[in-house]
Protein backbone atom coordinates (compact mmCIF):
# COMPACT_ATOMS: atom_id res chain seq x y z
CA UNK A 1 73.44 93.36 152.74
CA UNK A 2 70.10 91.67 153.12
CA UNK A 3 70.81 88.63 155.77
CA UNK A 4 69.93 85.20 154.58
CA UNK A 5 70.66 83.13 157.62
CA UNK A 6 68.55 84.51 160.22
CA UNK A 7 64.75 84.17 160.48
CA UNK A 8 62.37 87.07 161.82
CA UNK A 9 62.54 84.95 165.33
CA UNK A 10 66.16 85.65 165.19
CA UNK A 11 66.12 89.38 164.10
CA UNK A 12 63.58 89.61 167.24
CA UNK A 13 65.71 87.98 169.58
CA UNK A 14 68.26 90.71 168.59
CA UNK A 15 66.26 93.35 169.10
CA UNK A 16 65.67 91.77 173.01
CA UNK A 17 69.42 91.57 173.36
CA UNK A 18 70.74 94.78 171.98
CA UNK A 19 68.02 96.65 174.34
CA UNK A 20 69.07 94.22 177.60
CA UNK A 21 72.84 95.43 176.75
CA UNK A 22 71.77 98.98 176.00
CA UNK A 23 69.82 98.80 179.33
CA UNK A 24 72.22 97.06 181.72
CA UNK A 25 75.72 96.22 180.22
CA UNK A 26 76.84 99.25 178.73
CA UNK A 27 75.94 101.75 181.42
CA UNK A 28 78.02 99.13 184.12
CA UNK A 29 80.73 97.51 181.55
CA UNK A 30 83.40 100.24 181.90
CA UNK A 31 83.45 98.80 186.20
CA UNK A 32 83.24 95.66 185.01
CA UNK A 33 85.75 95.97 182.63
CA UNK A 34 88.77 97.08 185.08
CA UNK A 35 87.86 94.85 187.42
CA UNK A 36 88.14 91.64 185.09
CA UNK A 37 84.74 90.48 186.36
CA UNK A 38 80.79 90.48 185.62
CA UNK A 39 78.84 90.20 188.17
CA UNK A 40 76.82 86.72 188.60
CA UNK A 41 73.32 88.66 188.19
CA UNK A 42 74.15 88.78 184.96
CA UNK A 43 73.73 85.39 184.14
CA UNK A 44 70.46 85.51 186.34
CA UNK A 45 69.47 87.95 183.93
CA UNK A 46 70.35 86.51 180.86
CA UNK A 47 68.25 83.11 182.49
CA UNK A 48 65.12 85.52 182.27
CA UNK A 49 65.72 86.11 178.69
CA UNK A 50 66.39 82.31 177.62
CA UNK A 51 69.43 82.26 176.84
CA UNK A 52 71.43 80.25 178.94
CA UNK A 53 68.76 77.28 178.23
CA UNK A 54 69.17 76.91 174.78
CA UNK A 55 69.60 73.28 173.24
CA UNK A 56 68.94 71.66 177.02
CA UNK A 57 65.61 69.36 177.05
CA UNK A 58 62.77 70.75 178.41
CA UNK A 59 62.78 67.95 181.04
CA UNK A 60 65.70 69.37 182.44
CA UNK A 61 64.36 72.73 182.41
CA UNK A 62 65.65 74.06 178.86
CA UNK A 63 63.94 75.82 175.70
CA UNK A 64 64.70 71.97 173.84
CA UNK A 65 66.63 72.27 170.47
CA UNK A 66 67.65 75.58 169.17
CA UNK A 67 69.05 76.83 166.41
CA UNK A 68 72.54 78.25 167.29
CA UNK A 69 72.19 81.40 165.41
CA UNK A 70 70.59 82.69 168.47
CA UNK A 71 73.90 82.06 170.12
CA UNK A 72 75.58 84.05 167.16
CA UNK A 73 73.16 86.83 167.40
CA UNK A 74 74.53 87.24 171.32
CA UNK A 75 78.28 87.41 170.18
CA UNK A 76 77.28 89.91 167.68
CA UNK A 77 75.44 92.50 169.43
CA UNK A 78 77.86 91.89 172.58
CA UNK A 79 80.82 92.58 169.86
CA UNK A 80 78.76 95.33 168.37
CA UNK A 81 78.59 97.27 171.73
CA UNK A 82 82.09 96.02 173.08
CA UNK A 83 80.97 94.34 176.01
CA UNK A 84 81.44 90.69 176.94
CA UNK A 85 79.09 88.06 179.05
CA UNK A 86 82.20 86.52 180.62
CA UNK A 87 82.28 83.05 180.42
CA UNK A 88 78.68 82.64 178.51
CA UNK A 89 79.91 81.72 175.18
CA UNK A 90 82.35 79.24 176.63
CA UNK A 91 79.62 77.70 178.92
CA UNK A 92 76.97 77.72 176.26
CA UNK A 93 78.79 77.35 173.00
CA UNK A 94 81.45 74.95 174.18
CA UNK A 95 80.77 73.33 177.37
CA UNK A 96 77.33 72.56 177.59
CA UNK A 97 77.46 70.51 173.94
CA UNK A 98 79.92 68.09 176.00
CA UNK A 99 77.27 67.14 178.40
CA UNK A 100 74.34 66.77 176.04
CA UNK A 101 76.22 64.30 173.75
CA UNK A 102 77.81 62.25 176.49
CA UNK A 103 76.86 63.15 179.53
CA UNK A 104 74.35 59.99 181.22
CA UNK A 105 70.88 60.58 182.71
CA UNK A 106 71.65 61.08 186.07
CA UNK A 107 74.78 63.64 185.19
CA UNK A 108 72.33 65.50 182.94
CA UNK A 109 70.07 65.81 185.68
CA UNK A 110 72.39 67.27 187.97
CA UNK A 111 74.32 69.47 185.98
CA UNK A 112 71.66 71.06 183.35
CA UNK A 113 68.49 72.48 185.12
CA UNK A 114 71.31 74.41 186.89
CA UNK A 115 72.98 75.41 183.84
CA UNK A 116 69.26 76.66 182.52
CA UNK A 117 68.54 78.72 185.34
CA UNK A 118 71.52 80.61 185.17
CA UNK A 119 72.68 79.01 188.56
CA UNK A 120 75.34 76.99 187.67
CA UNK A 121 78.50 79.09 186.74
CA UNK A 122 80.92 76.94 184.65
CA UNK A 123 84.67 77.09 183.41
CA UNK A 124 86.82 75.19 181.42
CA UNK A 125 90.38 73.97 181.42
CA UNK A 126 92.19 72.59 178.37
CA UNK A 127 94.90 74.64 177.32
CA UNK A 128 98.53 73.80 179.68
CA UNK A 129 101.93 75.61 179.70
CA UNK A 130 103.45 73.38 176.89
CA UNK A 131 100.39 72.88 175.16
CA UNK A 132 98.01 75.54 173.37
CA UNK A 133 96.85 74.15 169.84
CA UNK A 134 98.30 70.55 170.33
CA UNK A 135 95.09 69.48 172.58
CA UNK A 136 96.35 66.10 171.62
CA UNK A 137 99.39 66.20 173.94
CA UNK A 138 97.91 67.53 177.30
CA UNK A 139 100.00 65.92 180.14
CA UNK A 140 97.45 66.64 183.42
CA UNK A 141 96.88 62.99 184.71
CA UNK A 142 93.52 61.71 185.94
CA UNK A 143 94.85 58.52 187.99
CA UNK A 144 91.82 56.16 189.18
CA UNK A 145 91.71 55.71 192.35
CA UNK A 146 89.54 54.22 195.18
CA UNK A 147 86.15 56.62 194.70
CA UNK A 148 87.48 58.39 191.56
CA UNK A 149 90.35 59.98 189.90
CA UNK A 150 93.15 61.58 191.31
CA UNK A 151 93.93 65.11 189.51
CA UNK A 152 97.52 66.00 188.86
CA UNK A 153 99.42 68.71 186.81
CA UNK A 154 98.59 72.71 185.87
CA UNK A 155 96.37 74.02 183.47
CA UNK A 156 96.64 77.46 181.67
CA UNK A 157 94.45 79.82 180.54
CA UNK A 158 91.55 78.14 182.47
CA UNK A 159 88.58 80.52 181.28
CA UNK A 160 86.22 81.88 184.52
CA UNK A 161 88.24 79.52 187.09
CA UNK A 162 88.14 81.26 189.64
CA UNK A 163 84.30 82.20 190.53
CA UNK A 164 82.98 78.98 188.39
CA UNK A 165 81.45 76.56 190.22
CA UNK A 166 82.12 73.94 188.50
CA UNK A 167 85.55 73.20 186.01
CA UNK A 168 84.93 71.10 182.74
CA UNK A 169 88.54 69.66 182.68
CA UNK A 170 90.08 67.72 180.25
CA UNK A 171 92.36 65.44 181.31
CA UNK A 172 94.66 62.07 180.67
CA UNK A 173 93.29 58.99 181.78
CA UNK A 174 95.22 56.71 180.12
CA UNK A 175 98.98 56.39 181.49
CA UNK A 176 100.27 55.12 177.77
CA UNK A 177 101.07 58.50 176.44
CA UNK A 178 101.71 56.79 173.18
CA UNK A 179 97.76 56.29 172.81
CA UNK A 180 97.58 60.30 171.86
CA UNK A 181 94.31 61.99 171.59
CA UNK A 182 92.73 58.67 172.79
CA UNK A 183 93.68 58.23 176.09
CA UNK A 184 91.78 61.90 177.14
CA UNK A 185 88.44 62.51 179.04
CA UNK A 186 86.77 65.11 180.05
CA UNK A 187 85.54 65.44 183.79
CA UNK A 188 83.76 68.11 186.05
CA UNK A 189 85.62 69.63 188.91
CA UNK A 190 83.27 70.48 191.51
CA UNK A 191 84.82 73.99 193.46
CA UNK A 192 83.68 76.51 195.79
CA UNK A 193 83.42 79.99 193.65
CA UNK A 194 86.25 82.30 194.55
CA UNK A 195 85.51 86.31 193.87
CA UNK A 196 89.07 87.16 193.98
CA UNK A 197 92.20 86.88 191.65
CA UNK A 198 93.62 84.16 193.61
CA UNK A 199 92.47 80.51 195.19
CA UNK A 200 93.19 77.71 197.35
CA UNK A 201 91.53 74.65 198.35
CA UNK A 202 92.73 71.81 200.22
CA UNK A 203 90.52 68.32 200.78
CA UNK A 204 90.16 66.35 203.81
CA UNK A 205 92.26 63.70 202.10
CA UNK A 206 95.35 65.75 200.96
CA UNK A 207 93.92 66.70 197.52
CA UNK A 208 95.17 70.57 196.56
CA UNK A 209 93.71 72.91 193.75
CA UNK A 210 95.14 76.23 193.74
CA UNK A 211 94.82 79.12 191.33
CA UNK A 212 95.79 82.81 190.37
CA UNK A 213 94.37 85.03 187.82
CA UNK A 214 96.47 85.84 184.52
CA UNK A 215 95.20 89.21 183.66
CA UNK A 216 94.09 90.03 180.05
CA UNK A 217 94.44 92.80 177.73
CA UNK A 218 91.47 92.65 175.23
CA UNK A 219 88.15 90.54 175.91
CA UNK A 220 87.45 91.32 179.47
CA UNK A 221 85.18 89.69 181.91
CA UNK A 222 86.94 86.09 181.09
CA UNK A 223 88.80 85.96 183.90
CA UNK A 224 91.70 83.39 182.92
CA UNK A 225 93.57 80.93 185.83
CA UNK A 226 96.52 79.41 185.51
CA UNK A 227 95.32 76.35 188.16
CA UNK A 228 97.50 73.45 189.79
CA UNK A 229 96.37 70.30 190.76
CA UNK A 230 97.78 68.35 193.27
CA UNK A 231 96.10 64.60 194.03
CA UNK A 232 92.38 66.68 193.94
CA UNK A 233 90.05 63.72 193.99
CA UNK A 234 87.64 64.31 191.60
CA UNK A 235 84.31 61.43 192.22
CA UNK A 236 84.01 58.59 189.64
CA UNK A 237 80.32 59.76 189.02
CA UNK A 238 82.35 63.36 187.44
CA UNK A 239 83.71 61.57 184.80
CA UNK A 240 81.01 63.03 181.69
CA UNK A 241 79.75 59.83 180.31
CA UNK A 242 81.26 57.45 183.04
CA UNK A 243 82.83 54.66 181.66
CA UNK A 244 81.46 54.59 178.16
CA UNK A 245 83.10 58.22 178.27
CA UNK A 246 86.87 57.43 178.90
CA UNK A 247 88.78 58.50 175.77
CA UNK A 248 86.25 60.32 174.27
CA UNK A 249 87.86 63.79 175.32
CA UNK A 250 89.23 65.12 172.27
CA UNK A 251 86.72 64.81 170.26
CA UNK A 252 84.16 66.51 172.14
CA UNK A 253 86.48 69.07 172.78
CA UNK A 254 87.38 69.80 169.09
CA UNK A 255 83.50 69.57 168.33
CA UNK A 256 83.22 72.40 171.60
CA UNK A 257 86.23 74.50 169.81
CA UNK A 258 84.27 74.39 166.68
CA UNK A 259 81.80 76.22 168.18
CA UNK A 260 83.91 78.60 169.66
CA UNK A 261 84.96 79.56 165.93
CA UNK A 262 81.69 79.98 164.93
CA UNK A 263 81.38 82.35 168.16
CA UNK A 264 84.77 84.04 166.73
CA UNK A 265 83.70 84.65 164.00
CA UNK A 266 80.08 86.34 164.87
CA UNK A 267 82.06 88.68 167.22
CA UNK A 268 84.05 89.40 164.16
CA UNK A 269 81.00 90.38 162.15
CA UNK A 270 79.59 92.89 165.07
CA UNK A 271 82.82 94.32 165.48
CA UNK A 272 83.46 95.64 161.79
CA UNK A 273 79.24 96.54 161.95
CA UNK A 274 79.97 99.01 164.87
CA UNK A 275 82.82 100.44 163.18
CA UNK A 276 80.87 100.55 160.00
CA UNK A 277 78.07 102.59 162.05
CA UNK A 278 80.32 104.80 163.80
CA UNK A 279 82.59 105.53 160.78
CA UNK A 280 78.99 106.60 158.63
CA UNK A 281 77.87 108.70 161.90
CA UNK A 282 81.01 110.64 162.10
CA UNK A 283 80.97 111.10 158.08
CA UNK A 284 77.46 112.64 158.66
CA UNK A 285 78.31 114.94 161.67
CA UNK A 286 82.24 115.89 160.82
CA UNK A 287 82.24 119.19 158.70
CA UNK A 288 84.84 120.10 157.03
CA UNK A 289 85.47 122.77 154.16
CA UNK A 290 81.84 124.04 154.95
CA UNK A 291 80.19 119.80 154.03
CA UNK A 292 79.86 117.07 156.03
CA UNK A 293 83.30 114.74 155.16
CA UNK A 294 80.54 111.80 154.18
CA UNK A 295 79.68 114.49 150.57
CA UNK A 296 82.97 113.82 149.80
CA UNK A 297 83.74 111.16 146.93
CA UNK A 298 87.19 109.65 148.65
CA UNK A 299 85.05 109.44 152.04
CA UNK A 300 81.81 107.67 150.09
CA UNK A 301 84.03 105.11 148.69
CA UNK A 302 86.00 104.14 151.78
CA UNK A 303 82.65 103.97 153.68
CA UNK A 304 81.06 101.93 150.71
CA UNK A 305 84.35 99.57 150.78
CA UNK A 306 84.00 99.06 154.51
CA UNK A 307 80.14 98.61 154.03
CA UNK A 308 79.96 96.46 150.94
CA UNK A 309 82.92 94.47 149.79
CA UNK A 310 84.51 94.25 153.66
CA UNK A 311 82.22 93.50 155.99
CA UNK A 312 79.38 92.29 153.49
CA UNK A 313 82.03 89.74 152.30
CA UNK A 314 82.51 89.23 156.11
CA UNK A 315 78.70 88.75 156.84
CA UNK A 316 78.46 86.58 153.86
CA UNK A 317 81.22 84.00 154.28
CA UNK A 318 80.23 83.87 158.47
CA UNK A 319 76.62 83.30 157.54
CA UNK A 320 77.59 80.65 155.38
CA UNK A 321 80.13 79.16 157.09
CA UNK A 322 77.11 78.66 160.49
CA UNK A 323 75.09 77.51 157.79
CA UNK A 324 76.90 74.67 156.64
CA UNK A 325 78.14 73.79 160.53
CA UNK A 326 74.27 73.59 161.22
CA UNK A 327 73.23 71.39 158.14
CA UNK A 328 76.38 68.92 158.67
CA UNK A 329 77.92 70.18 156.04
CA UNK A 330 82.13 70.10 155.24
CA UNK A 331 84.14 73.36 156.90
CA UNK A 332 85.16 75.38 153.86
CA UNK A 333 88.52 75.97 153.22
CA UNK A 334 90.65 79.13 151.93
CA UNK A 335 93.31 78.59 149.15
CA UNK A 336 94.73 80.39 146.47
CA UNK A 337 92.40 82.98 147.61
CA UNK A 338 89.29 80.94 146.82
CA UNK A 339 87.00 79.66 148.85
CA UNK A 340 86.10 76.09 147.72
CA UNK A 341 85.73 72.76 149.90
């Protein structure tokens, strides 16, 4: 199927990608892959090809606005070749939108030439042990305090946790629980990376933050924590958007998970083009009855299936989906097996 979405600038930045995975994921991922872990060069490397600076301003060392089909060319090709980047799609895709919508001038400073050079390793905390999909109803308190906010509660499924050096936690800062989704904000936990599948940290003033890995069986190189805060001060200046950012939590998270679907849904699209590939190599190769199995009609027709009506419907409805979450269009919806809005 002849792609509509992405520009020749787009095809090329594939080509970069599938030869940097070809070159230096593929031949390490299988290490990587039972130990839970990539390594932090990775993200060093991925700095050299621009693509941990997308979207950032160039005054804080970025590539400026970018389309974020480059993004969905990385999930892809990493898809396509069953690898992972870790944590890049959550620290690109979701976290870093956070911080250019409301983070202030003097956060953006600190926290983005980092994040464009690849330096700055960053996680993310949302999800808790009663609450997955009802972001809404997240219970870990952020209590001011003299200097900041006191941290307390446990978080779940906390993505790269343990060696990021920096968490992007959402949290409750408003006591009425009654106030819902409005009484959340988002703030940046400042950590010491831990290598390991376990942490502790104790402050001079009492605060606690400890952490152990939850071990995954698919999508490796995440690294999940369930983590534990007890009174960690977290400084006032780490709440994104300071004041004016207080209750504005949930919605940059769902805006951040909307990416992440987008990201979902690209991996998706590489996955079925592997199989595609692999499934039209073996049908080539595989002899059997003195032809190769791809002569045969039943085998043409499955292959075509996969190919056309599978994942060309696939490629189509994901390309068109990013298209319409790039112009600010509605999210289309699925019933009665149509697609309509």
């Amino acid at each position: 199927m002849k792609r509509t979405v992405y520009a020749p600038e787009h095809e090329a930045f594939r080509e970069t990608i599938r030869t940097f995975i070809a070159k230096q994921v593929t031949p390490n991922y299988p290490e990587w892959e039972n130990a839970n872990q990539v390594p932090r060069e990775l993200f060093n490397q991925l700095a050299e090809l621009g693509a941990t600076s997308f979207d950032i301003p160039e005054e804080f060392g970025g590539a400026g606005p970018t389309s974020f089909k480059f993004q969905a060319v990385i999930q892809e090709e990493t898809a396509r070749a069953a690898v992972s980047f870790g944590h890049y799609g959550v620290s690109i895709g979701i976290v870093l939108p956070y911080l250019l919508r409301l983070a202030d001038d003097e956060q953006k400073q600190r926290w983005l030439p980092r994040i464009a050079s690849g330096e700055l390793m960053v996680g993310v905390m949302v999800t808790e042990p009663d609450y997955g999909s009802d972001v809404a109803g997240v219970k870990v308190t952020a209590t001011p305090t003299d200097g900041g906010y006191r941290i307390n509660g446990v978080k779940t499924w906390a993505t790269f946790a343990g060696r990021a050096d920096v968490l992007m936690l959402l949290a409750r800062t408003d006591p009425d629980r009654s106030a819902g989704h409005r009484g959340l904000s988002l703030f940046v936990v400042d950590k010491e990376p831990a290598p390991g599948h376990d942490f502790s940290f104790t402050q001079d003033g009492g605060g606690k933050m400890e952490g152990r890995a939850i071990d995954t069986l698919g999508y490796r190189g995440m690294h999940s924590y369930e983590v534990a805060f007890d009174d960690w001060l977290v400084p006032e200046e780490n709440l994104v958007g300071g004041d004016a950012g207080l209750g504005k939590g949930f919605y940059l998270q769902m805006e951040g998970f909307e990416n992440g679907r987008l990201q979902t849904a690209a991996r998706a699209v590489g996955l079925m083009q592997a199989a595609y590939e692999a499934g039209a190599s073996y049908a080539r190769e595989r002899t059997v009855f003195g032809k190769p199995v791809g002569d045969y009609q039943l085998s043409r027709a499955k292959l075509a299936r996969i190919g056309g009506t599978g994942h060309g419907a696939a490629q189509a409805l994901s390309w068109r989906m990013r298209a319409t979450h790039l112009t600010g269009g509605e999210p289309w919806l699925m019933t009665d097996s149509r697609w309509r809005r």
